[in-house]
Protein backbone atom coordinates (compact mmCIF):
# COMPACT_ATOMS: atom_id res chain seq x y z
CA UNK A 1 0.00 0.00 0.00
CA UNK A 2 1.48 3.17 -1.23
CA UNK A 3 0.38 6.81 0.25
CA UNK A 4 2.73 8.71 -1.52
CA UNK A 5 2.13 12.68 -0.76
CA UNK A 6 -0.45 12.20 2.05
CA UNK A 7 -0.65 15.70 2.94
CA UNK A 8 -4.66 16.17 1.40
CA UNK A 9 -5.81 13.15 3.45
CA UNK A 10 -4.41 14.34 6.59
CA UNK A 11 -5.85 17.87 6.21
CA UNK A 12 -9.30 16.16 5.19
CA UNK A 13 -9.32 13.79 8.59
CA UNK A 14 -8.14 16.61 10.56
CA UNK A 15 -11.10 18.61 9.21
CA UNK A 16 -13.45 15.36 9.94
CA UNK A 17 -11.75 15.35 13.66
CA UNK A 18 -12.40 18.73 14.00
CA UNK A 19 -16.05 18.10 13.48
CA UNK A 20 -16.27 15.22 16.02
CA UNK A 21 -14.65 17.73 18.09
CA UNK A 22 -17.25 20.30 18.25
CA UNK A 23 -19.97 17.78 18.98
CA UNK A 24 -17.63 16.51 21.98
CA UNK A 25 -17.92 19.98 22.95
CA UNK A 26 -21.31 20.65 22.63
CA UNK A 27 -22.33 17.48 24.47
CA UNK A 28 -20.29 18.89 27.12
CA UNK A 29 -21.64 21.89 27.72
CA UNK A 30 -24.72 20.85 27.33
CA UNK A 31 -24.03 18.85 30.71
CA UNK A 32 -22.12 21.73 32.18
CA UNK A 33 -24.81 24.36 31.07
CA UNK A 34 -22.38 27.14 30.10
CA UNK A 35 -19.50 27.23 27.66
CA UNK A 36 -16.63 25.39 28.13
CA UNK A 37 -14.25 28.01 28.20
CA UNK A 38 -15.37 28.86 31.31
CA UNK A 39 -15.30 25.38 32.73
CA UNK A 40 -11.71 25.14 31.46
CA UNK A 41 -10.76 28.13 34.05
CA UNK A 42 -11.80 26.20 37.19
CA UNK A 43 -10.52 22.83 35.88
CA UNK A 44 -7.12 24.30 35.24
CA UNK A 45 -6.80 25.14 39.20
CA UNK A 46 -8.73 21.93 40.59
CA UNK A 47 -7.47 19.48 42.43
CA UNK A 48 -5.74 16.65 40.11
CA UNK A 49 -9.01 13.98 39.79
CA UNK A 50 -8.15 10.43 40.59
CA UNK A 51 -10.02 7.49 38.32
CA UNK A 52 -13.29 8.17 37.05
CA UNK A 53 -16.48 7.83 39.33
CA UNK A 54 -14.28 7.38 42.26
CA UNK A 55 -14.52 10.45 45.47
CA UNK A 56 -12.18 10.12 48.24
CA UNK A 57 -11.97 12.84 50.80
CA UNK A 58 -12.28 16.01 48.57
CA UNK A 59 -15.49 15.47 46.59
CA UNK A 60 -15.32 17.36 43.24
CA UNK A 61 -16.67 20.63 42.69
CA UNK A 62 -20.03 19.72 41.52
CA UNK A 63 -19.83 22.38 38.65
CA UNK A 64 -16.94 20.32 36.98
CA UNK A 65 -18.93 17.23 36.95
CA UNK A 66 -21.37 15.82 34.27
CA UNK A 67 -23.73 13.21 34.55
CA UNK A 68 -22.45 9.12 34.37
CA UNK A 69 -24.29 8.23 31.02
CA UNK A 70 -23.09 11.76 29.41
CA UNK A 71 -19.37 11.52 30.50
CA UNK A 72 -19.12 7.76 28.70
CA UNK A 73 -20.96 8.82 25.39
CA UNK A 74 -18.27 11.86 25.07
CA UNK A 75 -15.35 9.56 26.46
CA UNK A 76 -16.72 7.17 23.84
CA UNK A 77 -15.90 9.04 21.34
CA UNK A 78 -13.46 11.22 22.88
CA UNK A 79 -10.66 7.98 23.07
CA UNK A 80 -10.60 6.66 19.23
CA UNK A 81 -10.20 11.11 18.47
CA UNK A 82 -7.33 11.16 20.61
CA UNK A 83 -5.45 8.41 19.05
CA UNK A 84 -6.65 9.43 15.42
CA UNK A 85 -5.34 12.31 15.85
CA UNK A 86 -1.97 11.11 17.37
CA UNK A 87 -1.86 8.94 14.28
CA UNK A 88 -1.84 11.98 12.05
CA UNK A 89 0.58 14.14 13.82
CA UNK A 90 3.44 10.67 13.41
CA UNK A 91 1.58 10.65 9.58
CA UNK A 92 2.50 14.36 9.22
CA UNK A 93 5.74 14.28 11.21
CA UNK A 94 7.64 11.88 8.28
CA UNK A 95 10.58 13.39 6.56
CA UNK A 96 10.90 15.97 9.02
CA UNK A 97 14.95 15.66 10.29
CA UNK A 98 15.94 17.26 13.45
CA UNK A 99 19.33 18.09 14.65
CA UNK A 100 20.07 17.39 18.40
CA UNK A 101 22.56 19.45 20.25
CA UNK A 102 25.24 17.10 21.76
CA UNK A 103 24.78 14.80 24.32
CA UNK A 104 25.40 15.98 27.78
CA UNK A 105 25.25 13.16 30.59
CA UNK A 106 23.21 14.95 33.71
CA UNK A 107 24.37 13.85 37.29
CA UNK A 108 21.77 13.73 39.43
CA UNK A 109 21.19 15.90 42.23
CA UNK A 110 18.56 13.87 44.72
CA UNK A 111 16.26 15.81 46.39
CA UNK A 112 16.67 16.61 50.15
CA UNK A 113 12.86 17.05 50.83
CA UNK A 114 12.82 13.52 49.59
CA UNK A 115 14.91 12.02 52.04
CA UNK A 116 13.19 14.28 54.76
CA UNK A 117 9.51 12.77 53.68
CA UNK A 118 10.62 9.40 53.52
CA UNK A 119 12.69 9.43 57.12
CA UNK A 120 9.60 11.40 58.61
CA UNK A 121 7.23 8.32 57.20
CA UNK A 122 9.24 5.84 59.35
CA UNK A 123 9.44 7.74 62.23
CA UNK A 124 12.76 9.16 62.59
CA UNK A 125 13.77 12.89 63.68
CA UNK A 126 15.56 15.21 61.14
CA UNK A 127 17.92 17.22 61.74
CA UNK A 128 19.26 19.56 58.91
CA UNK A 129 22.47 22.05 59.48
CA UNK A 130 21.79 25.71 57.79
CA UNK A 131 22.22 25.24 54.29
CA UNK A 132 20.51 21.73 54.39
CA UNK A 133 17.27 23.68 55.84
CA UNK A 134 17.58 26.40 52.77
CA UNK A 135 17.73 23.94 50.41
CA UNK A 136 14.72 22.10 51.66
CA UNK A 137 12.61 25.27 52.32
CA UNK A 138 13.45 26.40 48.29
CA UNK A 139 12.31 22.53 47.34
CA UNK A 140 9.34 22.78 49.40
CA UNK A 141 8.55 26.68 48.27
CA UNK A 142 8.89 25.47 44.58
CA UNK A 143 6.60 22.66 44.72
CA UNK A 144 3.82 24.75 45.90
CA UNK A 145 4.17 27.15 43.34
CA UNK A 146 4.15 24.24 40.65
CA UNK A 147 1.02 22.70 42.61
CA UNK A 148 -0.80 26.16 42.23
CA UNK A 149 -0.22 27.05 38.86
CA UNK A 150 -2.70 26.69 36.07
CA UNK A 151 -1.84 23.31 35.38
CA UNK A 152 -2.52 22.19 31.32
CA UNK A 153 -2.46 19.12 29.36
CA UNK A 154 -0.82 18.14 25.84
CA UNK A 155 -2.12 15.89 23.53
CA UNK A 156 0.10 12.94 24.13
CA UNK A 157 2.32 11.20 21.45
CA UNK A 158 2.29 7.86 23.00
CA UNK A 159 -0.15 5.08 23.25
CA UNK A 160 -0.62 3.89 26.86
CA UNK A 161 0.93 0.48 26.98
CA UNK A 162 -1.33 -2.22 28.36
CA UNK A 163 0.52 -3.52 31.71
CA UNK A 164 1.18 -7.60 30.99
CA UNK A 165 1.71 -8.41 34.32
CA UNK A 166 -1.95 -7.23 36.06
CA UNK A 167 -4.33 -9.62 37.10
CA UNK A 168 -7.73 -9.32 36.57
CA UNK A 169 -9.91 -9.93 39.72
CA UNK A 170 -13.59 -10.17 39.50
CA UNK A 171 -14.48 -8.16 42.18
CA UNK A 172 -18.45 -8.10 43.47
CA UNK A 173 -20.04 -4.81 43.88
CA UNK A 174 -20.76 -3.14 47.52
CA UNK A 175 -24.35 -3.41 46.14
CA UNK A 176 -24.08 -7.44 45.72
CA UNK A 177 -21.97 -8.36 48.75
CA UNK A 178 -23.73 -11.25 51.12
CA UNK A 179 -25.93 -10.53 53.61
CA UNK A 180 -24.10 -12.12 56.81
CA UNK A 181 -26.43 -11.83 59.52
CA UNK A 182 -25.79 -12.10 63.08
CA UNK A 183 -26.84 -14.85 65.54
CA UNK A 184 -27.87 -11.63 67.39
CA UNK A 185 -31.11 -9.99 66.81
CA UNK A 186 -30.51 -6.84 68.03
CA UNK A 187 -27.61 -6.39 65.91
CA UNK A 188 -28.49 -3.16 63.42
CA UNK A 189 -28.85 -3.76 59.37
CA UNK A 190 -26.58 -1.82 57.39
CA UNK A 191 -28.33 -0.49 54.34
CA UNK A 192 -26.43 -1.87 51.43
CA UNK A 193 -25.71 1.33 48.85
CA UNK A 194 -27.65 1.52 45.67
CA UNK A 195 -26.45 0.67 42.96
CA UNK A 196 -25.02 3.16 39.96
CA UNK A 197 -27.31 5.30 38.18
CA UNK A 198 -26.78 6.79 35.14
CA UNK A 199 -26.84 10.38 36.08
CA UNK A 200 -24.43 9.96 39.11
CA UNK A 201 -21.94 12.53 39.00
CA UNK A 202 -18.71 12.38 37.64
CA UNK A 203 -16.11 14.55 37.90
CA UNK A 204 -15.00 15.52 34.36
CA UNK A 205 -12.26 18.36 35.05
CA UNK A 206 -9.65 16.02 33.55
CA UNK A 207 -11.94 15.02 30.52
CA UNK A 208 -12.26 18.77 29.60
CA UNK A 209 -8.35 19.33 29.49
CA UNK A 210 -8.21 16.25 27.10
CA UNK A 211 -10.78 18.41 24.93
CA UNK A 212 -8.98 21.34 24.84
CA UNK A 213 -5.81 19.49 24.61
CA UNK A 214 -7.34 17.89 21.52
CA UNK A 215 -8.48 20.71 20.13
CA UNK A 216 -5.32 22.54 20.50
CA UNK A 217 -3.32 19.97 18.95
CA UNK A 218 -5.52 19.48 16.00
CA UNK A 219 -5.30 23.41 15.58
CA UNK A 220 -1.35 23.37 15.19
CA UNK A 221 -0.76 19.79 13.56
CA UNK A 222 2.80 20.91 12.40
CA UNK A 223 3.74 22.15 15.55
CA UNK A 224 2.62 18.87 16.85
CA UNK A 225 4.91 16.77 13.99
CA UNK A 226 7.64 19.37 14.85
CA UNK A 227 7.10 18.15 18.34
CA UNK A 228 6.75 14.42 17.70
CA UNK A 229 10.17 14.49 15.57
CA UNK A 230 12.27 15.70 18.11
CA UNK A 231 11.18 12.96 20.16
CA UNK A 232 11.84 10.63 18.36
CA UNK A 233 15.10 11.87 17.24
CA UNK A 234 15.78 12.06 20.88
CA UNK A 235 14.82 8.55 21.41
CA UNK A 236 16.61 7.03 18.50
CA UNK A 237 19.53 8.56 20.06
CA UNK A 238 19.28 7.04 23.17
CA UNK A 239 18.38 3.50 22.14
CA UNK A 240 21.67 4.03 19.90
CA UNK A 241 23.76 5.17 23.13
CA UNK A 242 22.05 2.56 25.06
CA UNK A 243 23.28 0.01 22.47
CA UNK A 244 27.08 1.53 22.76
CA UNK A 245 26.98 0.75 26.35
CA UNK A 246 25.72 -2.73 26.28
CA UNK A 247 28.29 -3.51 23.65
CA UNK A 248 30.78 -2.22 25.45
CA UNK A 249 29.95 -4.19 28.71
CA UNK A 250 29.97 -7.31 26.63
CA UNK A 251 33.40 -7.08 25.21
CA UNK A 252 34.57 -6.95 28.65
CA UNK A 253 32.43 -9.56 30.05
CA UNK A 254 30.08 -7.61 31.96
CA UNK A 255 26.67 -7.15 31.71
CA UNK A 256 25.13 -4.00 30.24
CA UNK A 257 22.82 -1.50 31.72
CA UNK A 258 19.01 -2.24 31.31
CA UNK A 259 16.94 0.63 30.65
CA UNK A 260 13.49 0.38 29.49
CA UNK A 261 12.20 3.08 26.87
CA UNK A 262 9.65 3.05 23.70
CA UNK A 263 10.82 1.26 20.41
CA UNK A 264 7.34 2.51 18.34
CA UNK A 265 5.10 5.29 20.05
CA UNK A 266 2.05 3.33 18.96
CA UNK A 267 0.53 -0.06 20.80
CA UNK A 268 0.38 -2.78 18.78
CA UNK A 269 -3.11 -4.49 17.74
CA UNK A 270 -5.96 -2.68 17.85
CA UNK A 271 -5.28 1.12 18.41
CA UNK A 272 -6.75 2.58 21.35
CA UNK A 273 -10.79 3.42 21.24
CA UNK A 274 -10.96 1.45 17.61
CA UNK A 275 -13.45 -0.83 16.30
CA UNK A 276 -11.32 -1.62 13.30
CA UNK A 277 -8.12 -3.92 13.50
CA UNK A 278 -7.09 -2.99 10.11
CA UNK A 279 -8.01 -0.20 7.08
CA UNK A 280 -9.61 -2.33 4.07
CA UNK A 281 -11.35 -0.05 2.19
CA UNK A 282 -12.94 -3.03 0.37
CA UNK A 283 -14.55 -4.53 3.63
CA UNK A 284 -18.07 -4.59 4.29
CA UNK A 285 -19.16 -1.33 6.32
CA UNK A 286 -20.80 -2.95 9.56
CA UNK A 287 -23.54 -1.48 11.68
CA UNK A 288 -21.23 -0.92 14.61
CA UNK A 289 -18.65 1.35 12.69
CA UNK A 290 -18.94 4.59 13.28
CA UNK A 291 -16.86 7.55 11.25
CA UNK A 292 -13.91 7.79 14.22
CA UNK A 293 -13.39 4.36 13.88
CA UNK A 294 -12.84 4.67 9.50
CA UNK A 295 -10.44 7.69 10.12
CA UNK A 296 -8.58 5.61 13.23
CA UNK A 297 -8.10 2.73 10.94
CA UNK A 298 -6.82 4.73 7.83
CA UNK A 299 -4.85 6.99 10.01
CA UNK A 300 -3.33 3.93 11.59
CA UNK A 301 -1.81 2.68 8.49
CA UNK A 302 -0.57 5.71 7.78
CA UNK A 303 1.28 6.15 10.68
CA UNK A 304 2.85 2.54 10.83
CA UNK A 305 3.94 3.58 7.19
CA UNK A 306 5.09 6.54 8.17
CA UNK A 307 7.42 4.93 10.86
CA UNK A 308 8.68 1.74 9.14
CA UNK A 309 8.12 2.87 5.00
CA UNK A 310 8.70 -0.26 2.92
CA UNK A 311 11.52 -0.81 0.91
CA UNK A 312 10.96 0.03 -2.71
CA UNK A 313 12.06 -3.19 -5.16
CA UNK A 314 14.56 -0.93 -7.97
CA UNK A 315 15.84 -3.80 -9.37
């Protein structure tokens, strides 16, 4: 399969993206009841969500959340945009050559507020001399300024890796738990919760910085290849050092440092949020396919082409 100059299908999909886009949004405010611009101001300075659905201590703000059965339609569709449109920022990204300045090995410096936390967790006293003290009140002064600040969110460039070493427990709902009663009658019942409803709130600060992140990225997609070639210029060069090093170990006998990093910024199989394993244009449209899930597919190849082109026969 040949793409040649794929520069009109990109701009077309990134057009058909934006579209999907601006239903994404509209859903959302629709569940927010103002404009999301305005919801993007508070979720910039909230409190960094944990997973979806679940409240700990600090309960969300309950004008950053949107109803259970509205957050999974938008994340629905929100997932296979995402890694469409990562597919056509590596698409867009090919031929692009960066120039890295040399290689300067970083010592590093381990942080003294650090050491404090984790002697304070077992129990032990601290005691810091002067410049020990001004070193950990700068650390500590810093990361309060970093936890205050406006925090945004890029579109990342890597598919999440699936982990191969979890275990997948079936776990039985508070809702459906036994009812163990006492050989004591006077013992009190303990209402069992109800079960999820569909508009249970959910707190959606993070999914609107992956909207805006989306949108953002899909405003500047050669800003986004610019960005996506440096990294991987950057991590060609370190799996090439890497390399070095373990050759180098092995001529002596030794064995070479193990460092894990990404060989291909996409996940093999099925790409994230997709319906389709592979683009056939050919194949029977089913009922299930939506128009994300065409793009993903196309975009897919596109990318894996763009990564790994084949070799031309000139014989």
């Amino acid at each position: 399969m040949d793409f040649g100059d794929a520069s009109a299908t990109i701009e077309g999909y990134r057009q058909a993206l934006k579209h999907i886009l601006l239903m994404l949004i509209g859903m959302a405010e629709m569940g927010f009841g103002r404009p999301l611009s305005l919801v993007l101001q508070e979720a910039a300075v909230a409190p960094r969500p944990g997973r979806a659905g679940k409240t700990g201590r600090n309960k969300p703000s309950p004008a950053l959340c949107l109803p259970r059965h509205l957050y999974r339609a938008i994340l629905l569709l929100l997932r296979p945009a995402e890694s469409a449109a990562r597919r056509l920022i590596i698409a867009a990204a090919q031929g692009i050559v960066v120039t890295l300045p040399p290689f300067r090995p970083r010592k590093p410096k381990p942080k003294i507020s650090d050491t404090v936390a984790a002697m304070r967790r077992l129990g032990l006293a601290v005691t810091l001399s002067r410049e020990d003290f001004a070193r950990y009140e700068a650390e500590r002064k810093v990361a309060e300024r970093r936890a205050a600040r406006p925090r945004g969110q890029n579109l990342s460039l890597l598919d999440a890796l699936k982990n191969p070493f979890r275990i997948r427990r079936n776990y039985v709902p508070a809702r459906a738990v036994p009812r163990i009663r006492s050989l004591d009658d006077d013992a009190p019942r303990i209402p069992l919760p109800p079960p999820p409803s569909h508009d249970d709130p959910i707190n959606a600060a993070k999914l609107t910085l992956r909207l805006d992140a989306l949108g953002q990225a899909l405003d500047d997609l050669p800003g986004q290849a610019q960005r996506f070639a440096r990294w991987k210029a950057r991590n060609d060069a370190s799996l090439a050092r890497d390399k070095a090093a373990r050759d180098a170990a092995a001529a002596q006998g030794k064995p070479g440092p193990v460092r894990f990093r990404r060989f291909s910024p996409l996940r093999r199989g099925r790409p994230p949020g997709g319906r389709l394993p592979r683009f056939d244009p050919d194949a029977p449209k089913r009922k299930n396919i939506r128009e994300v899930d065409e793009i993903l597919a196309h975009a897919n190849a596109m990318a894996y082409y763009a990564l790994e082109p084949p070799r031309r026969d000139t014989s």
